[in-house]
N, C-alpha and C. Protein backbone atom coordinates (compact mmCIF):
# COMPACT_ATOMS: atom_id res chain seq x y z
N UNK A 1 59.31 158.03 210.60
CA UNK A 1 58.16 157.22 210.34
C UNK A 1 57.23 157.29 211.56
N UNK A 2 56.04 157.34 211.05
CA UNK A 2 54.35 157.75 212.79
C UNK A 2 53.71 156.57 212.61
N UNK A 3 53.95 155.56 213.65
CA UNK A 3 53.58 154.60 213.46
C UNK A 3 51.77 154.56 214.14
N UNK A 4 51.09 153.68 212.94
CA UNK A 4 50.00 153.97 212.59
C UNK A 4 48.76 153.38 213.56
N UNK A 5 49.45 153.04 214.71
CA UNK A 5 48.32 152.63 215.78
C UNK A 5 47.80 154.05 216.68
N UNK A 6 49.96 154.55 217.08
CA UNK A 6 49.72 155.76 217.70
C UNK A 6 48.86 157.06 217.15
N UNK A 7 48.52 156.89 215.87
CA UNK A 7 48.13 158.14 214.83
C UNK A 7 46.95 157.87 215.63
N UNK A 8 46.01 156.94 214.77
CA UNK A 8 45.04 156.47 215.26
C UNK A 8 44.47 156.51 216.40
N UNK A 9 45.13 156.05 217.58
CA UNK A 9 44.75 156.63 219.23
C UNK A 9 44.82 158.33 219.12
N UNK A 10 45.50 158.61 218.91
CA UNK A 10 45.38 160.49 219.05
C UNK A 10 44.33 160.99 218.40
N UNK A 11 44.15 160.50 216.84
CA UNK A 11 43.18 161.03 216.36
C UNK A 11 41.67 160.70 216.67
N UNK A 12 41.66 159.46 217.31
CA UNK A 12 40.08 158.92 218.00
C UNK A 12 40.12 160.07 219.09
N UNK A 13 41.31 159.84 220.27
CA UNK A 13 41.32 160.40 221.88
C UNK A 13 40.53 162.57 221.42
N UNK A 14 41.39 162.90 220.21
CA UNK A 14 41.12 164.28 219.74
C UNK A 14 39.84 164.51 219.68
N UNK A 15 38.90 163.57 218.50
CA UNK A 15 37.62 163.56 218.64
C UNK A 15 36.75 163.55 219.33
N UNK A 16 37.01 162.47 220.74
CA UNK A 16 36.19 162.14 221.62
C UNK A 16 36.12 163.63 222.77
N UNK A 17 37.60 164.28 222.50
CA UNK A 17 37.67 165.08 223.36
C UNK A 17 37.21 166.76 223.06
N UNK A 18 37.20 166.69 221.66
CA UNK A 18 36.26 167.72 220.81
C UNK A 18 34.56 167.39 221.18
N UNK A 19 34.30 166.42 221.10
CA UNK A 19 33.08 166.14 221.61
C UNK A 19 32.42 166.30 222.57
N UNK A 20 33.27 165.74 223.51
CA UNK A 20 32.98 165.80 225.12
C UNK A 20 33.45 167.70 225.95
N UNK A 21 33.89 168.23 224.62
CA UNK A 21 34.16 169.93 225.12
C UNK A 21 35.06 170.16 226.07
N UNK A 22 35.47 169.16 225.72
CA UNK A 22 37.63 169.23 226.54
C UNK A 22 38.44 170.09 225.70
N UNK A 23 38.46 169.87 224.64
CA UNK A 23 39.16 170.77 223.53
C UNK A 23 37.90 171.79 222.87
N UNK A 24 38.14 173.26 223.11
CA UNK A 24 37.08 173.79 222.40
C UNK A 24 37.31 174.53 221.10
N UNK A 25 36.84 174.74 219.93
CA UNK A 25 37.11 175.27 219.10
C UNK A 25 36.11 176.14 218.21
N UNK A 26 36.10 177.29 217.44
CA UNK A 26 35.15 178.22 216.70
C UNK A 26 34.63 176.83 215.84
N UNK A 27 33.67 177.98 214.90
CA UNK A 27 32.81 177.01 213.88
C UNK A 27 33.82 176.69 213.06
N UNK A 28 34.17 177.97 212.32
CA UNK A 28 35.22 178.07 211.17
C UNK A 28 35.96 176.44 211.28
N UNK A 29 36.65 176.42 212.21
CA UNK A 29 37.93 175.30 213.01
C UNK A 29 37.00 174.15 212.68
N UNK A 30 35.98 173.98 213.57
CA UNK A 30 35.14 172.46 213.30
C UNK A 30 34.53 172.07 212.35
N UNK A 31 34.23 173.03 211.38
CA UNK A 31 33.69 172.83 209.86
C UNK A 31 35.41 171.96 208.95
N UNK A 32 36.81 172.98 209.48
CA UNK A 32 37.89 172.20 208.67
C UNK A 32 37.95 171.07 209.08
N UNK A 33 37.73 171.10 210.56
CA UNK A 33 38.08 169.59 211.34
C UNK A 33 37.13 168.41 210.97
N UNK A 34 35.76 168.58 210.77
CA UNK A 34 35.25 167.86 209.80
C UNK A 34 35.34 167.39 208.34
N UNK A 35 35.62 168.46 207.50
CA UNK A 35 36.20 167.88 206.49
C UNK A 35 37.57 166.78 206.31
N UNK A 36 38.63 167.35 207.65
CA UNK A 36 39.52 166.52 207.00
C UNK A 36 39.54 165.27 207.94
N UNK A 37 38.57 164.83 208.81
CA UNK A 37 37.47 163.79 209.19
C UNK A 37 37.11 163.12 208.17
N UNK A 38 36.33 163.85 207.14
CA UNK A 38 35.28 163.06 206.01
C UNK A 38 36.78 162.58 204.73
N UNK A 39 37.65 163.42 205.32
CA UNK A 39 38.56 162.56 203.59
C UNK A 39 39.86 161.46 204.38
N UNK A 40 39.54 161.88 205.71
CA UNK A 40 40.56 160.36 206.85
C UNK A 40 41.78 161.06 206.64
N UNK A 41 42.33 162.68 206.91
CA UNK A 41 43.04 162.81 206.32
C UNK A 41 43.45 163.23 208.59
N UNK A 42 43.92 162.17 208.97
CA UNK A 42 44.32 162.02 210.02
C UNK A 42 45.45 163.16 210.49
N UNK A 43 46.44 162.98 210.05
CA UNK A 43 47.77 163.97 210.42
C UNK A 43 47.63 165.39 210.23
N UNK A 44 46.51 165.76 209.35
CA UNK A 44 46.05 166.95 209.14
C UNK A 44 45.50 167.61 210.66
N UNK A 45 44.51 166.23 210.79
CA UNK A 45 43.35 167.01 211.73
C UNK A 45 43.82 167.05 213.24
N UNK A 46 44.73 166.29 213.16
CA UNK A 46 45.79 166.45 214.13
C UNK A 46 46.65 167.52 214.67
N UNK A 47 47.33 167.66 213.47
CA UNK A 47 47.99 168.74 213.70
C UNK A 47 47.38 170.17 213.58
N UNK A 48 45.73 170.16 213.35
CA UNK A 48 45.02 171.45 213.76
C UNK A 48 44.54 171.42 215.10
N UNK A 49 44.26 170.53 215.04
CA UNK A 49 43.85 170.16 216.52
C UNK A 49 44.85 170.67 217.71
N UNK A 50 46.07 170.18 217.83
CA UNK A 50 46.83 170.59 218.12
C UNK A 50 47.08 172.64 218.87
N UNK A 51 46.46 172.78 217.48
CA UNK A 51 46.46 174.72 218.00
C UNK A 51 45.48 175.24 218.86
N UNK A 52 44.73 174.05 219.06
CA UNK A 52 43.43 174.60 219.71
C UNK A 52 43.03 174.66 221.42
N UNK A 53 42.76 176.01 221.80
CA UNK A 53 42.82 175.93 223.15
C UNK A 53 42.14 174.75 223.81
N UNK A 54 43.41 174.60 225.04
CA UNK A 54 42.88 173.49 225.85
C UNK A 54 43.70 172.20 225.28
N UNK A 55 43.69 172.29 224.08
CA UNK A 55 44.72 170.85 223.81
C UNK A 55 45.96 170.23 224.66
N UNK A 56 45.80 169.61 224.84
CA UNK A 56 47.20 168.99 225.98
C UNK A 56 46.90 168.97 226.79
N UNK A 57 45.63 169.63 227.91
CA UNK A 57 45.20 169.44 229.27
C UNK A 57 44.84 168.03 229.81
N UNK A 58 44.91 167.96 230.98
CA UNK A 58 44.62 166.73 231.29
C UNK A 58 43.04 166.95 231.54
N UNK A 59 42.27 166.75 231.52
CA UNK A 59 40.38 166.36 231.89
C UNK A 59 40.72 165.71 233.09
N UNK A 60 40.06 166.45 234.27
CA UNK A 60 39.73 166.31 235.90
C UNK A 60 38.33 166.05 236.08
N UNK A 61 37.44 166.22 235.54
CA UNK A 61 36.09 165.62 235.31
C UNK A 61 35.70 167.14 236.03
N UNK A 62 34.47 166.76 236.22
CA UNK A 62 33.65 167.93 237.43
C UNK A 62 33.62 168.50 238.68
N UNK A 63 32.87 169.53 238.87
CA UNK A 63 33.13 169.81 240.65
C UNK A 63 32.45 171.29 240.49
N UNK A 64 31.84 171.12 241.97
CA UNK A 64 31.21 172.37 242.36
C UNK A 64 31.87 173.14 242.96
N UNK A 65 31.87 174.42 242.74
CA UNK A 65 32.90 175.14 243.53
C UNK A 65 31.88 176.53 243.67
N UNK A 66 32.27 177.58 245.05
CA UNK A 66 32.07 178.75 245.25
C UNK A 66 31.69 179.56 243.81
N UNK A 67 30.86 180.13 243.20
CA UNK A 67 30.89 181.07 242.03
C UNK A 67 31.70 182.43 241.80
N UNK A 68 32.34 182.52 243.44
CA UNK A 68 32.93 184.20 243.49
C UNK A 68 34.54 183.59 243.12
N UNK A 69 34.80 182.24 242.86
CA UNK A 69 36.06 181.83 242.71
C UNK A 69 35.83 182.06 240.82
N UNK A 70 34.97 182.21 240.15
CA UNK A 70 34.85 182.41 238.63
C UNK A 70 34.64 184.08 238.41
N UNK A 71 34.48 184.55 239.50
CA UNK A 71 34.19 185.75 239.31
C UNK A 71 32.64 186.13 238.96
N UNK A 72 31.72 185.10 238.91
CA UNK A 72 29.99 185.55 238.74
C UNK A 72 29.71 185.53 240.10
N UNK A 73 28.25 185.97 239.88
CA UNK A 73 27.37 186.37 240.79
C UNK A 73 26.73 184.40 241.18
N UNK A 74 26.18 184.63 242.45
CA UNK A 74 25.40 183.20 242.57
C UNK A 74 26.10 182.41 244.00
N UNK A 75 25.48 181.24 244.37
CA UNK A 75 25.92 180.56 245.28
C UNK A 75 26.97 179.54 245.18
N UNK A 76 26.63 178.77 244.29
CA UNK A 76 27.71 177.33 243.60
C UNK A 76 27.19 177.17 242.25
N UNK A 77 28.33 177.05 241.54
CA UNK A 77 28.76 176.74 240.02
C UNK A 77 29.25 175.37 239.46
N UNK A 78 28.66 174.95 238.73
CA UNK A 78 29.55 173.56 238.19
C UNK A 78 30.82 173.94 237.00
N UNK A 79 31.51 173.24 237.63
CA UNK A 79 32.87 173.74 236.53
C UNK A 79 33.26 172.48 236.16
N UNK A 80 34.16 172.56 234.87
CA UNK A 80 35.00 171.77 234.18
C UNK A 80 36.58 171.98 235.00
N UNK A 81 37.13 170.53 235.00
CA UNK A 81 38.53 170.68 235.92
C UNK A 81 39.52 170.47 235.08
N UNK A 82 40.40 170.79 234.55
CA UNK A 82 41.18 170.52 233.77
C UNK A 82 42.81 170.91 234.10
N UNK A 83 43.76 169.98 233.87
CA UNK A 83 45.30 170.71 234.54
C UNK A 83 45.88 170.59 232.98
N UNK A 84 47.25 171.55 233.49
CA UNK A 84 48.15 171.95 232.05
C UNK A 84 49.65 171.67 233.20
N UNK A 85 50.59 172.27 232.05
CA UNK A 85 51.96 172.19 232.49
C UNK A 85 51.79 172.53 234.20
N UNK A 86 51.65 173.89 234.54
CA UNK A 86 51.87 174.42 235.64
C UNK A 86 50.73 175.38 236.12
N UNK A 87 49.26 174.27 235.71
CA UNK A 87 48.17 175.36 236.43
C UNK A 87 46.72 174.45 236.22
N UNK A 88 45.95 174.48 237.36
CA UNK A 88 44.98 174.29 237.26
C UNK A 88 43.65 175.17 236.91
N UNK A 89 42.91 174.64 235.59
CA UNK A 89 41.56 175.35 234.93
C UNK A 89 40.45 175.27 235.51
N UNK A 90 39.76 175.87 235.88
CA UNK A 90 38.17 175.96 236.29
C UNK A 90 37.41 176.72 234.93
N UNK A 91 36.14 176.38 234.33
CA UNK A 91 35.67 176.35 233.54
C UNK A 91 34.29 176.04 233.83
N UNK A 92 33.47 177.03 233.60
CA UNK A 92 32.35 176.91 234.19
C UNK A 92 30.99 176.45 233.15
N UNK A 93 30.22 175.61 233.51
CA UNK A 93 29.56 175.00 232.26
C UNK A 93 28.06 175.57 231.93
N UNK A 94 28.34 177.03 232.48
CA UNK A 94 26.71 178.18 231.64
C UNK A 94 27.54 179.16 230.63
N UNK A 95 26.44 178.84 230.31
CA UNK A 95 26.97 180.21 229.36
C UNK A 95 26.72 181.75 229.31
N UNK A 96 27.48 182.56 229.54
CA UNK A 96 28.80 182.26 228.68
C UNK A 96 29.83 181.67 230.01
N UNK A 97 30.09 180.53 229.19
CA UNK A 97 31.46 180.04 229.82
C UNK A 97 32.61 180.86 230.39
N UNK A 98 32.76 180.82 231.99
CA UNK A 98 33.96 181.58 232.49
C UNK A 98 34.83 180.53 232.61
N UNK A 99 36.22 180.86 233.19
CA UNK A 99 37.50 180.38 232.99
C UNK A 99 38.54 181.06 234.18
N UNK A 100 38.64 180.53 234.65
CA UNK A 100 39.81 180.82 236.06
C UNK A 100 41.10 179.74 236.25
N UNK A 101 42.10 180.39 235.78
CA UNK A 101 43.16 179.59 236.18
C UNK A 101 44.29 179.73 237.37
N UNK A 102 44.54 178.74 237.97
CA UNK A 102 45.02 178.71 239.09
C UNK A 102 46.62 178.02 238.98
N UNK A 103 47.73 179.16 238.98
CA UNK A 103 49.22 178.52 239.13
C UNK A 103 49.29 177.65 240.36
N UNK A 104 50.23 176.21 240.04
CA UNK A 104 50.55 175.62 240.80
C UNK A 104 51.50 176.53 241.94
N UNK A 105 52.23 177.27 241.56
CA UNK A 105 53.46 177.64 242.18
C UNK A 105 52.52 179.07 243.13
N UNK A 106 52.07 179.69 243.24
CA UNK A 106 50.97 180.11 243.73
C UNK A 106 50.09 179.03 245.09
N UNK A 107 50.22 177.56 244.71
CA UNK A 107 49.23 176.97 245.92
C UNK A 107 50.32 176.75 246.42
N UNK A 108 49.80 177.02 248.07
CA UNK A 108 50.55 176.99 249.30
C UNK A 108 50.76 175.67 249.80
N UNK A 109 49.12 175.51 250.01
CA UNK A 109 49.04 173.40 250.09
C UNK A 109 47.72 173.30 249.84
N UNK A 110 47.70 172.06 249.80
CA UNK A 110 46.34 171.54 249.32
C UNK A 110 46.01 170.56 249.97
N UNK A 111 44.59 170.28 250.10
CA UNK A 111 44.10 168.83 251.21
C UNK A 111 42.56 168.43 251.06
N UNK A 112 42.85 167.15 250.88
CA UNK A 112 41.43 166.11 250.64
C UNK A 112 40.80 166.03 251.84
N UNK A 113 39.31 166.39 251.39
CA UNK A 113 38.39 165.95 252.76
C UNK A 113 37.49 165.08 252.19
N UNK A 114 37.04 164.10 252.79
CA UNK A 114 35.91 163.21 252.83
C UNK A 114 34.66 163.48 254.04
N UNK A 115 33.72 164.10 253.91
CA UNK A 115 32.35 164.58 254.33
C UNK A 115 31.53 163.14 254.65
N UNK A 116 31.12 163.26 255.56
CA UNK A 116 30.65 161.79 256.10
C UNK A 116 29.25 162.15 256.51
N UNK A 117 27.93 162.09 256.03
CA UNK A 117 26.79 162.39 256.51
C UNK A 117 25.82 161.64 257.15
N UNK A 118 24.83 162.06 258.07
CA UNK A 118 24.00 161.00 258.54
C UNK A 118 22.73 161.27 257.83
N UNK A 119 22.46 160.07 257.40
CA UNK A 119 21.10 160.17 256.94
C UNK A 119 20.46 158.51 256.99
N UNK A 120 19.02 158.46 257.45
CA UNK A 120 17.99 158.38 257.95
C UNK A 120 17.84 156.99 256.98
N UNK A 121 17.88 155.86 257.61
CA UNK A 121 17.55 154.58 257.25
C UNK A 121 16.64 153.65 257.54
N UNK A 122 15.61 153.39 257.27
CA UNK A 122 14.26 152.33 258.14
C UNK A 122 14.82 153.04 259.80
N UNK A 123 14.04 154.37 259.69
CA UNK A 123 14.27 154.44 261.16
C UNK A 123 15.15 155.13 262.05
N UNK A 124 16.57 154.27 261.68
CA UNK A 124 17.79 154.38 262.13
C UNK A 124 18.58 155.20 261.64
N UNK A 125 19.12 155.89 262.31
CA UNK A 125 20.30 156.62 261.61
C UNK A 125 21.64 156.10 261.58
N UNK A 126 21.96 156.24 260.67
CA UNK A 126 23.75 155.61 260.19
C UNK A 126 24.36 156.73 259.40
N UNK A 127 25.95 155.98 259.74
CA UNK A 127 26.41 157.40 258.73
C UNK A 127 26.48 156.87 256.89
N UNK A 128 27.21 157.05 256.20
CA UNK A 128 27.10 157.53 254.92
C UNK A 128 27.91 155.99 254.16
N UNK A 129 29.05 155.78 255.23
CA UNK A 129 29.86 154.56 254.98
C UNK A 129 28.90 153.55 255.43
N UNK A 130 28.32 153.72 255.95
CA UNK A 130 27.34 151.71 256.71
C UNK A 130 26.52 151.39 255.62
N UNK A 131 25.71 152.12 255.00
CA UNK A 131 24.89 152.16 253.65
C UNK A 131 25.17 151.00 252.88
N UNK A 132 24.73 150.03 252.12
CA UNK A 132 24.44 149.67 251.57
C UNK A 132 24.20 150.18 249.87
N UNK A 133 25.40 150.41 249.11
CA UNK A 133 24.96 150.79 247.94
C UNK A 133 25.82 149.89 246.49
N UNK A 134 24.77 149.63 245.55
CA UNK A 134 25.16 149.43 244.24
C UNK A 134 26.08 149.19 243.71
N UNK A 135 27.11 148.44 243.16
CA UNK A 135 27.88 148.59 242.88
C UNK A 135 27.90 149.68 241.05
N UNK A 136 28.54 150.68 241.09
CA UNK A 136 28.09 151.22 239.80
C UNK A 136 29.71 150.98 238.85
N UNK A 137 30.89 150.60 239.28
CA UNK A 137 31.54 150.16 238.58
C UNK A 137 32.37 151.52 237.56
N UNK A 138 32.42 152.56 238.83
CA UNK A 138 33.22 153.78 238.44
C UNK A 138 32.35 154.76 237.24
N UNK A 139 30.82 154.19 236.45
CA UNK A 139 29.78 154.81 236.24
C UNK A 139 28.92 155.98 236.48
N UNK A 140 28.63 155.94 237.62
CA UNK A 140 28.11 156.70 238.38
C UNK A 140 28.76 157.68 238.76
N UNK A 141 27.63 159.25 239.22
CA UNK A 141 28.28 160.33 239.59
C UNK A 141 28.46 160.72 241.33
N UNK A 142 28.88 160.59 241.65
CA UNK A 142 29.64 160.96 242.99
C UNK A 142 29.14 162.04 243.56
N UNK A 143 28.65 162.97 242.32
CA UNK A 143 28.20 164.69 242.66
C UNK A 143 26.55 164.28 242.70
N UNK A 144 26.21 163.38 241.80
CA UNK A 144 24.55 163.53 242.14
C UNK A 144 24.52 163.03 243.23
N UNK A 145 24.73 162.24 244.34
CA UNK A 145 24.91 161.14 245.66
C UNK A 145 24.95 162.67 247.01
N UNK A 146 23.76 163.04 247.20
CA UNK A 146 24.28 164.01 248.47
C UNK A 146 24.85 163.44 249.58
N UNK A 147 25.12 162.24 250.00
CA UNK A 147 25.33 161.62 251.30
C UNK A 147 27.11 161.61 250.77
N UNK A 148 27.42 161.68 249.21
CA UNK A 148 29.23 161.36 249.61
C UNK A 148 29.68 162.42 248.69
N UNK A 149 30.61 163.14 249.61
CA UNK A 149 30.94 164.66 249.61
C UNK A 149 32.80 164.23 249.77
N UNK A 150 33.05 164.63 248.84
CA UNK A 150 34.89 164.42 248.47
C UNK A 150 35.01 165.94 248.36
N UNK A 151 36.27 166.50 248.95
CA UNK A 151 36.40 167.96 248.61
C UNK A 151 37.61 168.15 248.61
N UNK A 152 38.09 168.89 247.13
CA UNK A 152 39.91 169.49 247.34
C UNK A 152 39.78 171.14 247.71
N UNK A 153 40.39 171.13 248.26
CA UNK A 153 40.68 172.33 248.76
C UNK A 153 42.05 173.07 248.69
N UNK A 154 42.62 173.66 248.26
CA UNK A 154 43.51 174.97 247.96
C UNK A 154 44.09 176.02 248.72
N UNK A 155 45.53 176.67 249.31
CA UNK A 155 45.28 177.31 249.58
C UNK A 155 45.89 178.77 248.58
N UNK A 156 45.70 179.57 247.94
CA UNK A 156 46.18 180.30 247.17
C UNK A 156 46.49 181.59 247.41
N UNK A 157 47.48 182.16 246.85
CA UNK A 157 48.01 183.28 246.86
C UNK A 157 47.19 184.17 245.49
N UNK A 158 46.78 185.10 246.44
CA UNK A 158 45.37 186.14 245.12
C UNK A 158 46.59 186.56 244.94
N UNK A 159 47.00 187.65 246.15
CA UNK A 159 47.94 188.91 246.13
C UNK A 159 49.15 188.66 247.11
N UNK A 160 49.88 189.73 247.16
CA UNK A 160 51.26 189.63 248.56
C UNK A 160 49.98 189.36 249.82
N UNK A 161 50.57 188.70 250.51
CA UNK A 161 49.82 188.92 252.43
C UNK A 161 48.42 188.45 251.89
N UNK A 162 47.88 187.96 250.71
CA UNK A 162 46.05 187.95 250.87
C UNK A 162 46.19 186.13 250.33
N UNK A 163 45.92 185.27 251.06
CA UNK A 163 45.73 184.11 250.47
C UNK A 163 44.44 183.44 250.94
N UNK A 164 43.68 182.58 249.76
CA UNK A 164 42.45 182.77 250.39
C UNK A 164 42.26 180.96 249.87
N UNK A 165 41.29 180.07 250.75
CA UNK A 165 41.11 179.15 250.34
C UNK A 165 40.45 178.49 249.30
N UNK A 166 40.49 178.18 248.25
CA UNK A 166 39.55 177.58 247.00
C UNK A 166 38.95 175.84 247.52
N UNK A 167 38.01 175.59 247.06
CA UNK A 167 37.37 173.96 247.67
C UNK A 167 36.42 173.92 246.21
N UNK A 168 36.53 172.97 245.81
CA UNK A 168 36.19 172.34 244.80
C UNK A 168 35.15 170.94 245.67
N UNK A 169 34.34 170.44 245.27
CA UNK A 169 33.23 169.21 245.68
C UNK A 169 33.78 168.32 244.17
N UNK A 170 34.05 167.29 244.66
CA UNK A 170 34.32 166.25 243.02
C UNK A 170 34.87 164.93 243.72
N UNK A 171 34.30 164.59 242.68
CA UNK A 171 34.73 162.94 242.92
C UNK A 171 36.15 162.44 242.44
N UNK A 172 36.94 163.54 241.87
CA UNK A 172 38.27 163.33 241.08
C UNK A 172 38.81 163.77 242.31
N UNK A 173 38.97 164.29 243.43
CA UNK A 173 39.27 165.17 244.34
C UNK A 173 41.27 164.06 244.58
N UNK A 174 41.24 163.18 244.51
CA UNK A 174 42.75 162.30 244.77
C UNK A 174 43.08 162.31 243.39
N UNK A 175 42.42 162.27 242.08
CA UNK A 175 43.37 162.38 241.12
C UNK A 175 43.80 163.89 241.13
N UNK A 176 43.26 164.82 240.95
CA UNK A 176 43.49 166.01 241.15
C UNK A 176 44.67 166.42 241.94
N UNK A 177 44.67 165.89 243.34
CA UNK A 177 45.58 166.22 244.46
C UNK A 177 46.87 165.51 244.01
N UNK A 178 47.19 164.50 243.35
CA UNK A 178 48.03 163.54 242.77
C UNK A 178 48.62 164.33 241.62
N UNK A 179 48.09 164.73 240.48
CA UNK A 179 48.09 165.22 239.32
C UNK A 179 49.16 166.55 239.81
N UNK A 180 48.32 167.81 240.96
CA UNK A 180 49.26 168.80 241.28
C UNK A 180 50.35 168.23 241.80
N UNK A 181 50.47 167.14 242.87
CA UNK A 181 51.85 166.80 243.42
C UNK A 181 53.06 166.25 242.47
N UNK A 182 52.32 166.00 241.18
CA UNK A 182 53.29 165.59 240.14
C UNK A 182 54.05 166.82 239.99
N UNK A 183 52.66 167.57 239.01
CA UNK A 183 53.46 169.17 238.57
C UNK A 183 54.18 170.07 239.54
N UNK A 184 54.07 170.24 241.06
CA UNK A 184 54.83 171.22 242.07
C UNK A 184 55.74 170.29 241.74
N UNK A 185 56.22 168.79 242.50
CA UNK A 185 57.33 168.09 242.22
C UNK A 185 58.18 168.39 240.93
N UNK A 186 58.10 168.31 239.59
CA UNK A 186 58.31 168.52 238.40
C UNK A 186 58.80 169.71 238.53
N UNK A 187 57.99 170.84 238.78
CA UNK A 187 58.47 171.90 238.83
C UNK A 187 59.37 172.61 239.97
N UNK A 188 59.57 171.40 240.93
CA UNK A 188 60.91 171.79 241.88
C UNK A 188 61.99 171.66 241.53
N UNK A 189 61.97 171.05 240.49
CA UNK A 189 62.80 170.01 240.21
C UNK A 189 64.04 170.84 238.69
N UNK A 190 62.84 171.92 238.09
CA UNK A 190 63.84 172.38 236.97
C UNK A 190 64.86 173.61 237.74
C-alpha cells in the first residue's frame, strides 16, 4: 500500500523540479507527462519521471565557475550544481547546455573560502562584514551581491600526476562541501 500524502509530495516535488529544469526531459516525454498530469494519473507520471535524466540529484543551486572547466571557450560561465550517488554535475545554463561531471572519489580535498571586500561607504572604507544590509530572509541572491564572494574549491584528479584545482563562486558553497563529505564518507564506508 503508497500511502497517499507521500505520492503527492513526490509528484508536486517532480513537477516543480521539471519546471525549475532540475529534471530535464525531450518534448515527446513532457507532452506524456502532461497528459497523465491532466487525467491525475499520479503513479504513472511518477514512475516516468523517474527514467528521466537527472532524476534523483540533489539541486545545489548556482555558481560561477572557470568556462575551460565545461570545456567552452570564454571567461566565466554560470552553471547548474547538482550532486548524485558519487559525483558532482556542472551544467551550464547557455545553450547548448554543457555538462561536466566530477567523481567524488577523484577529489583530493576540498575547501570553503569566504572573500571579504572593501568597498567605499559615505566616504569611508569598510570591509564587506561592517555593512549594513537587509534582511532578505534566505531570498536573495548571494551571486548578484559583488561585495560577498563564497567559493568551493576542488582539488581533482584530470589524469595520473595532473591534478588541477576547480572553484565554483555560490552561495550553496557549505551545503555543497557538506553534501560531498556525506558521499566520500558513505563511500568509505562500502
Amino acid at each position: 500500500m503508497i500511502d497517499r500524502v507521500s505520492l503527492d509530495l513526490l509528484y508536486l516535488q517532480i513537477i516543480e523540479d521539471l519546471d525549475l529544469g532540475w529534471i530535464t526531459a525531450d518534448l515527446q516525454t513532457k507532452d506524456i507527462l502532461s497528459s497523465y498530469e491532466a487525467k491525475k494519473q499520479k503513479r504513472e507520471y511518477i514512475e516516468l519521471a523517474r527514467t528521466l535524466r537527472h532524476y534523483g540529484r540533489i539541486p545545489a543551486g548556482q555558481a560561477i565557475t572557470d568556462a575551460g572547466n565545461l570545456g567552452v571557450s570564454g571567461d566565466m560561465v554560470r552553471v547548474r550544481v547538482s550532486l548524485a550517488s558519487k559525483e558532482l554535475t556542472l551544467t551550464s545554463e547557455t545553450n547548448p547546455a554543457r555538462e561536466q561531471r566530477f567523481k567524488v572519489t577523484r577529489m583530493r580535498c576540498w575547501r570553503i573560502t569566504t572573500l571579504h571586500t572593501k568597498v567605499r561607504s559615505n566616504g569611508m572604507t569598510v570591509t564587506s562584514l561592517q555593512m549594513e544590509r537587509p534582511q532578505t530572509n534566505g531570498h536573495g541572491s548571494l551571486l548578484e551581491e559583488s561585495n560577498k564572494n563564497f567559493e568551493l574549491s576542488f582539488e581533482y584528479l584530470i589524469s595520473k600526476d595532473n591534478l588541477k584545482w576547480i572553484t565554483l563562486k555560490t552561495e550553496h558553497a557549505t551545503f555543497i562541501s557538506v553534501c560531498l563529505q556525506k558521499i566520500d564518507f558513505n563511500y568509505g564506508q562500502i
